[in-house]
Protein backbone atom coordinates (compact mmCIF):
# COMPACT_ATOMS: atom_id res chain seq x y z
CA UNK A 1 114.43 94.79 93.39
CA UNK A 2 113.23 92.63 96.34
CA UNK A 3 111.81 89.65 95.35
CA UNK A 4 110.08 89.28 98.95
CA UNK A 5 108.26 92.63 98.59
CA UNK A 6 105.07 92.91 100.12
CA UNK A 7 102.34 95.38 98.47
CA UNK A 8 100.57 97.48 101.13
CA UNK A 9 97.14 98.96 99.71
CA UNK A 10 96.23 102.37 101.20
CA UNK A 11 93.67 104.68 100.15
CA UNK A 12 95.04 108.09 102.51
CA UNK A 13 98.92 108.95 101.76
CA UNK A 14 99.42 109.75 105.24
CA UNK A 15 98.68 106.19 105.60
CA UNK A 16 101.82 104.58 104.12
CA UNK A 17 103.87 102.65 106.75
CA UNK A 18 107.03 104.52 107.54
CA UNK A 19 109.11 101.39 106.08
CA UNK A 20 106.99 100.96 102.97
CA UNK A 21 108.02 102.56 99.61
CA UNK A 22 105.32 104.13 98.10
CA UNK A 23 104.34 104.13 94.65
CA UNK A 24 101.99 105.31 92.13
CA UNK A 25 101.35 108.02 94.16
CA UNK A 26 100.62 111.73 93.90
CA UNK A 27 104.13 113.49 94.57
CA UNK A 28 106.37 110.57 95.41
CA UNK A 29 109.24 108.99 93.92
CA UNK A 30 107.97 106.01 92.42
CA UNK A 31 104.67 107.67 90.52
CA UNK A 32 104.70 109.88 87.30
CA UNK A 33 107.45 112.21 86.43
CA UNK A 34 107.17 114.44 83.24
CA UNK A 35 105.59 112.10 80.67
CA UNK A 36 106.36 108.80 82.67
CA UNK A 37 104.33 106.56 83.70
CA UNK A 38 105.03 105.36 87.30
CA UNK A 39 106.59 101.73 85.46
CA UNK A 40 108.38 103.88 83.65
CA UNK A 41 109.51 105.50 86.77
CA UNK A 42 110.62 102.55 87.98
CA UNK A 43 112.38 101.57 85.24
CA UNK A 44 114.32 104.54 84.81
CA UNK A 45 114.94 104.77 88.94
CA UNK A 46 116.40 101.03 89.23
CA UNK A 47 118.66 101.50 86.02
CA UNK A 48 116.58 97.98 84.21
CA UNK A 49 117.43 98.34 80.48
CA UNK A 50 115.52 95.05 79.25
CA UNK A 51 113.92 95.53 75.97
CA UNK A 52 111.52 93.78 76.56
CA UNK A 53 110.62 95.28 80.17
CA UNK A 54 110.25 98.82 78.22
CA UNK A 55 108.11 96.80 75.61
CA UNK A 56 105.88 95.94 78.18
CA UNK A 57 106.24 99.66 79.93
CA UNK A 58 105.02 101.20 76.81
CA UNK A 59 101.55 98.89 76.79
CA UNK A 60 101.24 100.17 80.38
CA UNK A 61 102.11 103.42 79.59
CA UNK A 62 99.65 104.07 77.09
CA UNK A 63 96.71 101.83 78.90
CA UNK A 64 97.39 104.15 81.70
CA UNK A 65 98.10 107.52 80.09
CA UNK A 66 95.88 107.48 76.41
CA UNK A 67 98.87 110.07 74.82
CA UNK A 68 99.47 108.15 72.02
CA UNK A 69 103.35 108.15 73.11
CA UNK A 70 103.98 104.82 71.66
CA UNK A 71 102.78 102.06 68.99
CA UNK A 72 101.08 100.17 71.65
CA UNK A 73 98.13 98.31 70.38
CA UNK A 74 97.55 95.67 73.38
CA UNK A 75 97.40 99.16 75.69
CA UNK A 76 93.09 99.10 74.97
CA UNK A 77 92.61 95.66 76.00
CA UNK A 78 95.16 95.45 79.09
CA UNK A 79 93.39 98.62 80.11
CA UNK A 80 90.06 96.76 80.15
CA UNK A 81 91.23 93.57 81.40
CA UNK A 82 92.86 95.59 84.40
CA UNK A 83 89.79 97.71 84.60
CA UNK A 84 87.24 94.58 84.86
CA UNK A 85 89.71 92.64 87.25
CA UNK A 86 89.49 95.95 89.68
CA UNK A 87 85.47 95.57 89.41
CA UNK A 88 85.51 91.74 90.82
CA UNK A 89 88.06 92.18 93.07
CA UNK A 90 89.96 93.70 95.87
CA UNK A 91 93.39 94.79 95.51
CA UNK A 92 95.36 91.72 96.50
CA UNK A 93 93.04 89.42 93.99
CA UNK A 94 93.71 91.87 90.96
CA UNK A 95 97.58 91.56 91.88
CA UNK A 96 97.29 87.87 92.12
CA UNK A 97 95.81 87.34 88.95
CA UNK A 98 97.52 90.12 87.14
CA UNK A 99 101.13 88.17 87.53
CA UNK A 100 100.44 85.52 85.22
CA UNK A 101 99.10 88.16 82.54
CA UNK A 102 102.40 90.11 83.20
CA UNK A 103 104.63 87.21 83.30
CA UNK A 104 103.29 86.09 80.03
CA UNK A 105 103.63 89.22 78.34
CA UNK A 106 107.18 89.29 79.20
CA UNK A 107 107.33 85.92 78.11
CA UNK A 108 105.75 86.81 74.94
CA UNK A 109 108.16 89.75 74.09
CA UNK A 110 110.78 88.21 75.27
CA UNK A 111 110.38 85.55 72.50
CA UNK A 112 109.61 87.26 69.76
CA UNK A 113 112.85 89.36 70.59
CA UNK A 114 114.78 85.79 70.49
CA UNK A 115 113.14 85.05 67.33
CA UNK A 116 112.73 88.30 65.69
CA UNK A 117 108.90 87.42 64.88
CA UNK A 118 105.99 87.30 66.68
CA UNK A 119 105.95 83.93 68.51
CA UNK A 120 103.48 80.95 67.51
């Protein structure tokens, strides 16, 4: 993964810039394959076995798809909290504020895995 990727909103496909990787798109390699979500995707694509990254790609998963694929509890609330986030902002502010709430999630999981309890 690049750690100096830049995210490139469009609304049109066709639109993508010819060095850009799309994702979460209709039809392209990064966006839902059989009963994956696009993280999933991702995931699967880049070979990243951390637990606690698949922990975190069920929750997305199931806030994004509602199949009741996996346990995921927390998948109603990040749902919402994504959903409002999209309603005050534009794309860049939802991304900016959505890395802490990712980062602590992994955080979070990553814990309890060390642990072997829900953290404190």
């Amino acid at each position: 993964m690049d750690p100096a990727a830049e995210f490139v909103f469009v609304a049109d496909p066709a639109a993508v810039p010819p060095d850009a990787t799309p994702f979460d798109m209709r039809g392209v390699e990064l966006g839902r394959h059989g009963s994956d979500c696009s993280f999933e995707t991702i995931l699967r694509r880049h070979d990243l076995t951390d637990p606690v990254l698949w922990r975190i790609a069920e929750i997305i998963h199931e806030a994004d798809l509602d199949d009741e694929r996996y346990d995921a509890p927390e998948a109603p609330g990040l749902d919402a909290i994504l959903r409002g986030l999209s309603m005050i902002g534009d794309d860049d502010h939802t991304l900016a504020v959505t890395k802490p709430i990712f980062d602590g999630l992994y955080e979070y999981y990553h814990r309890a895995g060390f642990l072997g309890r829900e953290p404190a």
